[in-house]
N, C-alpha and C. Protein backbone atom coordinates (compact mmCIF):
# COMPACT_ATOMS: atom_id res chain seq x y z
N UNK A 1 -37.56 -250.45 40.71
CA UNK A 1 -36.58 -249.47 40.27
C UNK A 1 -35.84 -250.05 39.07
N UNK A 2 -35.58 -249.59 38.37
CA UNK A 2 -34.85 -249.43 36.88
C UNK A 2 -33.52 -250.13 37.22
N UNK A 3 -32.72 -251.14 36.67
CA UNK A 3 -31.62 -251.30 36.96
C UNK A 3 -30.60 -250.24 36.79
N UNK A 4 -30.85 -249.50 36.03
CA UNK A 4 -29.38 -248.58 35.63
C UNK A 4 -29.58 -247.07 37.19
N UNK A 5 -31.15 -247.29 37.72
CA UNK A 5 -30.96 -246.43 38.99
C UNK A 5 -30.95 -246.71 40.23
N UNK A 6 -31.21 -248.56 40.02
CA UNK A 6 -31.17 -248.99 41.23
C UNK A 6 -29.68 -248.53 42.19
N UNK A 7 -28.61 -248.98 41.92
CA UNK A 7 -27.50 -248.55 42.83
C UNK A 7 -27.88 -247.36 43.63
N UNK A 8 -27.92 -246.44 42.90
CA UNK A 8 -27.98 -245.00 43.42
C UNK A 8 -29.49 -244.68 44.51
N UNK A 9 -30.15 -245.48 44.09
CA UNK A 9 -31.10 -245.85 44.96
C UNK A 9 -30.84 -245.98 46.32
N UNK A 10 -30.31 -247.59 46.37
CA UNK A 10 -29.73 -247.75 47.41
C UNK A 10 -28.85 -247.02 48.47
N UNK A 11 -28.43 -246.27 47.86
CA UNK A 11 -27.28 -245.64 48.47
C UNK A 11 -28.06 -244.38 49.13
N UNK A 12 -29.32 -243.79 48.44
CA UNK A 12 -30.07 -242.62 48.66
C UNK A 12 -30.87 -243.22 49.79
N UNK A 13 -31.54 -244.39 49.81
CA UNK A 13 -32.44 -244.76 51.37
C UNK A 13 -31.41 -245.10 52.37
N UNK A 14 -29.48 -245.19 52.12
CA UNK A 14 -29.32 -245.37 53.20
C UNK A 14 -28.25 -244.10 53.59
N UNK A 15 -29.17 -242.97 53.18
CA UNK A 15 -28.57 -241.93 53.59
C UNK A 15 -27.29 -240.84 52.74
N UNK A 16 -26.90 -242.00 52.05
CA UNK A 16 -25.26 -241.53 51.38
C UNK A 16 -25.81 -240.76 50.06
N UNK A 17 -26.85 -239.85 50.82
CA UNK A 17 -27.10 -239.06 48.85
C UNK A 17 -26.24 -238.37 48.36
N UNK A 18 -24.94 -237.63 48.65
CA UNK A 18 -23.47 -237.70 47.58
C UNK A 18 -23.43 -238.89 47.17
N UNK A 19 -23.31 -239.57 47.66
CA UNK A 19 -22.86 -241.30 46.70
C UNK A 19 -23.92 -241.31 45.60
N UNK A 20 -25.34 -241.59 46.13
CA UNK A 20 -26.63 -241.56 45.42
C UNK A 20 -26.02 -240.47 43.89
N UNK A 21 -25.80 -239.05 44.41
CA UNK A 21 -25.51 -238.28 43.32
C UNK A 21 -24.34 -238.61 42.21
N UNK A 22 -23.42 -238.88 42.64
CA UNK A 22 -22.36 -239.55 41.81
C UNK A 22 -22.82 -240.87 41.03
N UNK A 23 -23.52 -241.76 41.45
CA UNK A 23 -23.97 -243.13 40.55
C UNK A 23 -24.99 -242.72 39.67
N UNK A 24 -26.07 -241.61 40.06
CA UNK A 24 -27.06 -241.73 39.11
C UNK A 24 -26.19 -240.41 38.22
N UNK A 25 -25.06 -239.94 38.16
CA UNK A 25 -24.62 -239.14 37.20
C UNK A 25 -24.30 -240.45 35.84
N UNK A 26 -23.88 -241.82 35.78
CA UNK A 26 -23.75 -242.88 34.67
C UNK A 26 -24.89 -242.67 33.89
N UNK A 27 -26.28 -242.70 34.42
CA UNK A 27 -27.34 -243.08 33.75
C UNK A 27 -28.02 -241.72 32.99
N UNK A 28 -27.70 -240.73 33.65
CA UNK A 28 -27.77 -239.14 33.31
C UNK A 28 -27.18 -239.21 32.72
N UNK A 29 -25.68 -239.31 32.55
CA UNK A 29 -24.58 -238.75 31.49
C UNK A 29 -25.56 -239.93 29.70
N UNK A 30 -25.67 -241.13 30.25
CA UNK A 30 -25.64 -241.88 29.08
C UNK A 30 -27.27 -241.81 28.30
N UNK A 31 -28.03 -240.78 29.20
CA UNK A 31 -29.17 -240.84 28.65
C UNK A 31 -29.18 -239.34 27.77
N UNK A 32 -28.33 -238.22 27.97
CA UNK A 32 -27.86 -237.22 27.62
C UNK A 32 -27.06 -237.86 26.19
N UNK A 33 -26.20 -238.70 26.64
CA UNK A 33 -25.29 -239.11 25.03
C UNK A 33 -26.24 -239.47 23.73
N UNK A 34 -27.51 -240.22 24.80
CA UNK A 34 -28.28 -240.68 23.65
C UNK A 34 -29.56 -240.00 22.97
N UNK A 35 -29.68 -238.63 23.66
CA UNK A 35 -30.47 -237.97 22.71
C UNK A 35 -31.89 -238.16 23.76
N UNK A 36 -31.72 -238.89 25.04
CA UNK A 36 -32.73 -239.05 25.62
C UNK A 36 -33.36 -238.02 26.89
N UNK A 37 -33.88 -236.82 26.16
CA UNK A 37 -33.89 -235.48 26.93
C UNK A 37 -35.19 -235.38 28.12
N UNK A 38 -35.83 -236.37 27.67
CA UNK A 38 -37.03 -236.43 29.00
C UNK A 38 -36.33 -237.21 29.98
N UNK A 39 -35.92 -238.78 30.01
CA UNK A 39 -35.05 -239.45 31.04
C UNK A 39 -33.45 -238.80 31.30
N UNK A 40 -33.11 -237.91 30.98
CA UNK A 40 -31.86 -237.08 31.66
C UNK A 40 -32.76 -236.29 32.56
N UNK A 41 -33.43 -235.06 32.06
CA UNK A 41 -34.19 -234.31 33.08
C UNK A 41 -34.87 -235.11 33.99
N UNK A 42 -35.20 -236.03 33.85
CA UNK A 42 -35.68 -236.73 35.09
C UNK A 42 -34.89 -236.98 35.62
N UNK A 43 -33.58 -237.60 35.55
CA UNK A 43 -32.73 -238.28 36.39
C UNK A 43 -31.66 -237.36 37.04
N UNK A 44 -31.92 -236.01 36.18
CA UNK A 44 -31.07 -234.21 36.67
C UNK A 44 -32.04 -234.38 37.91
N UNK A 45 -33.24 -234.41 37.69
CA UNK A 45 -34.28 -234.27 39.29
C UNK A 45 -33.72 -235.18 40.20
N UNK A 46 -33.61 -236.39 40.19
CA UNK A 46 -33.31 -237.12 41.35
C UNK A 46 -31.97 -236.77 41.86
N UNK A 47 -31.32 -236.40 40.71
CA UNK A 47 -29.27 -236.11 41.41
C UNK A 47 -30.10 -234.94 42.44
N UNK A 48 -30.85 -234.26 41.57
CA UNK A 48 -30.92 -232.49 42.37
C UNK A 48 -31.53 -232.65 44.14
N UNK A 49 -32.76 -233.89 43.86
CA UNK A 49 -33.28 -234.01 45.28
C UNK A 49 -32.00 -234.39 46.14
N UNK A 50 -31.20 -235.70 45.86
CA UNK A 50 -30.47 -236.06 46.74
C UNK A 50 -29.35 -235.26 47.24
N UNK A 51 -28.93 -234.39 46.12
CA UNK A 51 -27.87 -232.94 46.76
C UNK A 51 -28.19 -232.35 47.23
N UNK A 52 -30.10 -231.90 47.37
CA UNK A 52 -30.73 -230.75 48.12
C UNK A 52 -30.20 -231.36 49.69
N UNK A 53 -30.55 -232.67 50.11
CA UNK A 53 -30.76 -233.09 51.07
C UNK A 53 -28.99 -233.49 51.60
N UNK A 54 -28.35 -233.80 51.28
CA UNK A 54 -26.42 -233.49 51.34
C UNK A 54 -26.13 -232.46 51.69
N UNK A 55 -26.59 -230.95 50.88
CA UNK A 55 -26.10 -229.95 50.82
C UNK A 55 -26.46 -229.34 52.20
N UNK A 56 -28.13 -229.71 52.97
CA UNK A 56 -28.61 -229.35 53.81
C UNK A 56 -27.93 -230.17 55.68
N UNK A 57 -27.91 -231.50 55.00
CA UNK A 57 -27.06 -232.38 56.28
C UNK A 57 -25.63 -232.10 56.25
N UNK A 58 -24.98 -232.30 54.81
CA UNK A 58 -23.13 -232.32 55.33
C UNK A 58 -23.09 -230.88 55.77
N UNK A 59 -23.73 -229.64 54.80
CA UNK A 59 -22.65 -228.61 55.37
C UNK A 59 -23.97 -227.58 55.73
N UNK A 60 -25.00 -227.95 56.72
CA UNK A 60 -25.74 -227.44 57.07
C UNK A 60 -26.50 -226.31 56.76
N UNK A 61 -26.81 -226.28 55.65
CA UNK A 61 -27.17 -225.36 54.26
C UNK A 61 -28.60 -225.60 53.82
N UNK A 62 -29.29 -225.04 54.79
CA UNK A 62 -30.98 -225.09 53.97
C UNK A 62 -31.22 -224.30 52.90
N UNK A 63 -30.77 -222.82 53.15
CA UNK A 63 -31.06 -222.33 51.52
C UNK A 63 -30.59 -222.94 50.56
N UNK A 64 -29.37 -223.93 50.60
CA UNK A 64 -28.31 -224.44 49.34
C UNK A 64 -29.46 -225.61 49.25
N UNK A 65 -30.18 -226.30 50.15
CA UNK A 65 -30.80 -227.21 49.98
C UNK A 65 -32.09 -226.80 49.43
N UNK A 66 -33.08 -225.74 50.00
CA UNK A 66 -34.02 -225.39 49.37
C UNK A 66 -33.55 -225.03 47.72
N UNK A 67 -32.36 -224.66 47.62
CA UNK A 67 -32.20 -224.08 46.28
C UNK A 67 -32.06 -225.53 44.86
N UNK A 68 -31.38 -226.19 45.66
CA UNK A 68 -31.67 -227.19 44.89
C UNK A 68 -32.67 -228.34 44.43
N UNK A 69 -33.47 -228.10 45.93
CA UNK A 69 -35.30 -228.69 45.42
C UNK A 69 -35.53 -228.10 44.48
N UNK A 70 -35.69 -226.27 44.61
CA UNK A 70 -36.34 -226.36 43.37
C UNK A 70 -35.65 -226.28 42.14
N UNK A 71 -34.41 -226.33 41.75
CA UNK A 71 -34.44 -226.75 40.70
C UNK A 71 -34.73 -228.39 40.32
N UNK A 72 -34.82 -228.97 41.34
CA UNK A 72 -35.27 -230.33 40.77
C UNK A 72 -36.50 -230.21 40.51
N UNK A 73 -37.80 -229.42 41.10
CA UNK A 73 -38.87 -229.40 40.66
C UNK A 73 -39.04 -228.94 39.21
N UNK A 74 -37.74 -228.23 38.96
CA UNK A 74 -38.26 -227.53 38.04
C UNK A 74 -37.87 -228.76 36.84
N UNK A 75 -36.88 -229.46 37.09
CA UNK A 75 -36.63 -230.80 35.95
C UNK A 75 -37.81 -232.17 36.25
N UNK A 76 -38.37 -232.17 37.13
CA UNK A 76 -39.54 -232.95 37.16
C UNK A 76 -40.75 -233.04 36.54
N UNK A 77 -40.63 -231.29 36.51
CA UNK A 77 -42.30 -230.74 36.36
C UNK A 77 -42.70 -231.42 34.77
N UNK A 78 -43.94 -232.02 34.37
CA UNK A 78 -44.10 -232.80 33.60
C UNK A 78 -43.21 -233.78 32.99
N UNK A 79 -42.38 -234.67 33.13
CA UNK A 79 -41.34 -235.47 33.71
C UNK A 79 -41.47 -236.51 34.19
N UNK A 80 -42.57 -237.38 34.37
CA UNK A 80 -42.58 -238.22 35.72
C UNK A 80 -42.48 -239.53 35.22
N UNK A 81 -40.81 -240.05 35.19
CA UNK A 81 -40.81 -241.29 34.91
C UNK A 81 -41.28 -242.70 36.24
N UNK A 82 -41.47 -241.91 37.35
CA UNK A 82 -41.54 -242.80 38.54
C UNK A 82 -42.36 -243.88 38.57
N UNK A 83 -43.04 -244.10 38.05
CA UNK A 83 -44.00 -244.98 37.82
C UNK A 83 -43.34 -246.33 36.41
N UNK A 84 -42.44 -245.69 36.03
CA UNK A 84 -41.39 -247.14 35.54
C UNK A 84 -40.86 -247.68 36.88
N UNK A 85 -40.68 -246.96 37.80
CA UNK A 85 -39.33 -247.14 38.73
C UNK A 85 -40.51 -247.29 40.32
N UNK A 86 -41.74 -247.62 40.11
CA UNK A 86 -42.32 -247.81 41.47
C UNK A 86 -42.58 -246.97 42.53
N UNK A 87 -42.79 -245.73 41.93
CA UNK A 87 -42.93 -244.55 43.41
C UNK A 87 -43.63 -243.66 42.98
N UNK A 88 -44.47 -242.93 43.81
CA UNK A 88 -44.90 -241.90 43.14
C UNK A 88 -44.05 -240.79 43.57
N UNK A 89 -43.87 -239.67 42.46
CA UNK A 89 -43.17 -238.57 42.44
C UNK A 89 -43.39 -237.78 43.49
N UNK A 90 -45.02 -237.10 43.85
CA UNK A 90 -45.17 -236.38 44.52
C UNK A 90 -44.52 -236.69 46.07
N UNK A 91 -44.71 -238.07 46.33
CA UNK A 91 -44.87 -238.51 47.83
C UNK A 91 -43.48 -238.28 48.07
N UNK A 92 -42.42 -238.44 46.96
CA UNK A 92 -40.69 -238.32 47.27
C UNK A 92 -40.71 -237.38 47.11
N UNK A 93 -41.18 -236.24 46.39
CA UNK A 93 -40.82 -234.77 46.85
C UNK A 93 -41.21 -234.22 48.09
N UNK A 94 -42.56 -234.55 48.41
CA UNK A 94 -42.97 -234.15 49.88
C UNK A 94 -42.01 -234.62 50.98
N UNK A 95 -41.31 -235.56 51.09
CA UNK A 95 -40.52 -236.60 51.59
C UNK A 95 -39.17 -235.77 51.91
N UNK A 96 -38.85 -235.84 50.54
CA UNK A 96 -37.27 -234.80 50.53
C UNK A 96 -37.39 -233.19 51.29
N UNK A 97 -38.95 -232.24 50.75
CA UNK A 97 -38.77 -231.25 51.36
C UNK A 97 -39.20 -231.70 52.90
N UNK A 98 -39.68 -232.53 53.50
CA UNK A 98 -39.76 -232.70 55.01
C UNK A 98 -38.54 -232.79 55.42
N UNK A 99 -37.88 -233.80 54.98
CA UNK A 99 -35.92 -234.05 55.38
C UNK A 99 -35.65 -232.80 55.37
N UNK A 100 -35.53 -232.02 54.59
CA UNK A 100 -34.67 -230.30 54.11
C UNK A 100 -34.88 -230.02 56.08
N UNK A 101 -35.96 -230.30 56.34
CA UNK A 101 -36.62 -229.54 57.71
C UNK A 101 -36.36 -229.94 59.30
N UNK A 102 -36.02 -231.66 58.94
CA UNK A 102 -36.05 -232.52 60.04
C UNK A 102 -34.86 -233.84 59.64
N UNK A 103 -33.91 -233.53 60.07
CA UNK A 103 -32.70 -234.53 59.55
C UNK A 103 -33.14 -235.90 60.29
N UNK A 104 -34.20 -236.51 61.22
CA UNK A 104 -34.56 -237.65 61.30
C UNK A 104 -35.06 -238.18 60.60
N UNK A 105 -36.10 -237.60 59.38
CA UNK A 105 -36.38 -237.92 58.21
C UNK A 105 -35.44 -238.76 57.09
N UNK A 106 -35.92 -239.55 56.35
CA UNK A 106 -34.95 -240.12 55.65
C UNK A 106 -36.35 -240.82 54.38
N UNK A 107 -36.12 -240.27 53.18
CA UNK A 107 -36.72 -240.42 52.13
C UNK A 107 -36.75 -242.17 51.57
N UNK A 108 -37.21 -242.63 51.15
CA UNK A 108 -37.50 -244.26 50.14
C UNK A 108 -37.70 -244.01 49.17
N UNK A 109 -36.94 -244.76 48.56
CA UNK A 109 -36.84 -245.25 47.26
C UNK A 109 -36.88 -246.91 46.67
N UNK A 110 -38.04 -247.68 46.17
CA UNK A 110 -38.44 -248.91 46.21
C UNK A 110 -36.81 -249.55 45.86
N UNK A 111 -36.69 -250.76 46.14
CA UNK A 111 -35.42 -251.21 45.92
C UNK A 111 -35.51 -252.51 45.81
């Protein structure tokens, strides 16, 4: 994982994806300042997975959660920095929409 996403990482395999969403907003905001429009949309996808999966556990909201998968799919779709960062894309999306379904689920992110 990337140092500037590792934190938010962490915080996303141990459940706290609000936290997860708030840390990887630094690396979003500063990849946005810099004109860097493929690594923001990628990193809009990961805030979006980890709120799908928040939105669905804190306030028990699957449509709010389905709604926000897909807009992360939709900032992924040709996008795929994961392979800087050690994961493949598909397997964490399959991952996240299983969680949306089964709150024993809990997604990885290499760390």
């Amino acid at each position: 994982m990337r140092p500037e996403l590792l934190e938010g990482a962490k915080l996303f395999n141990a459940g706290e994806y609000w936290e997860a969403h708030e840390v990887w907003e630094i690396p979003w905001n500063a990849a946005k300042a810099q004109g860097d429009t493929a690594s923001a949309r990628y990193i809009q996808g990961l805030i979006l997975l980890a709120a799908a999966i928040h939105k669905r556990r804190h306030y028990n909201n699957l449509n709010g959660g389905q709604r926000n998968y897909q807009k992360a799919l939709g900032k992924l779709e040709g996008n795929d920095f994961s392979s800087l960062d050690g994961f493949m894309l598909e397997t964490l999306k399959q991952q996240v929409l299983a969680a949306l379904e089964d709150d024993l689920l809990q997604p990885q992110l290499p760390v």
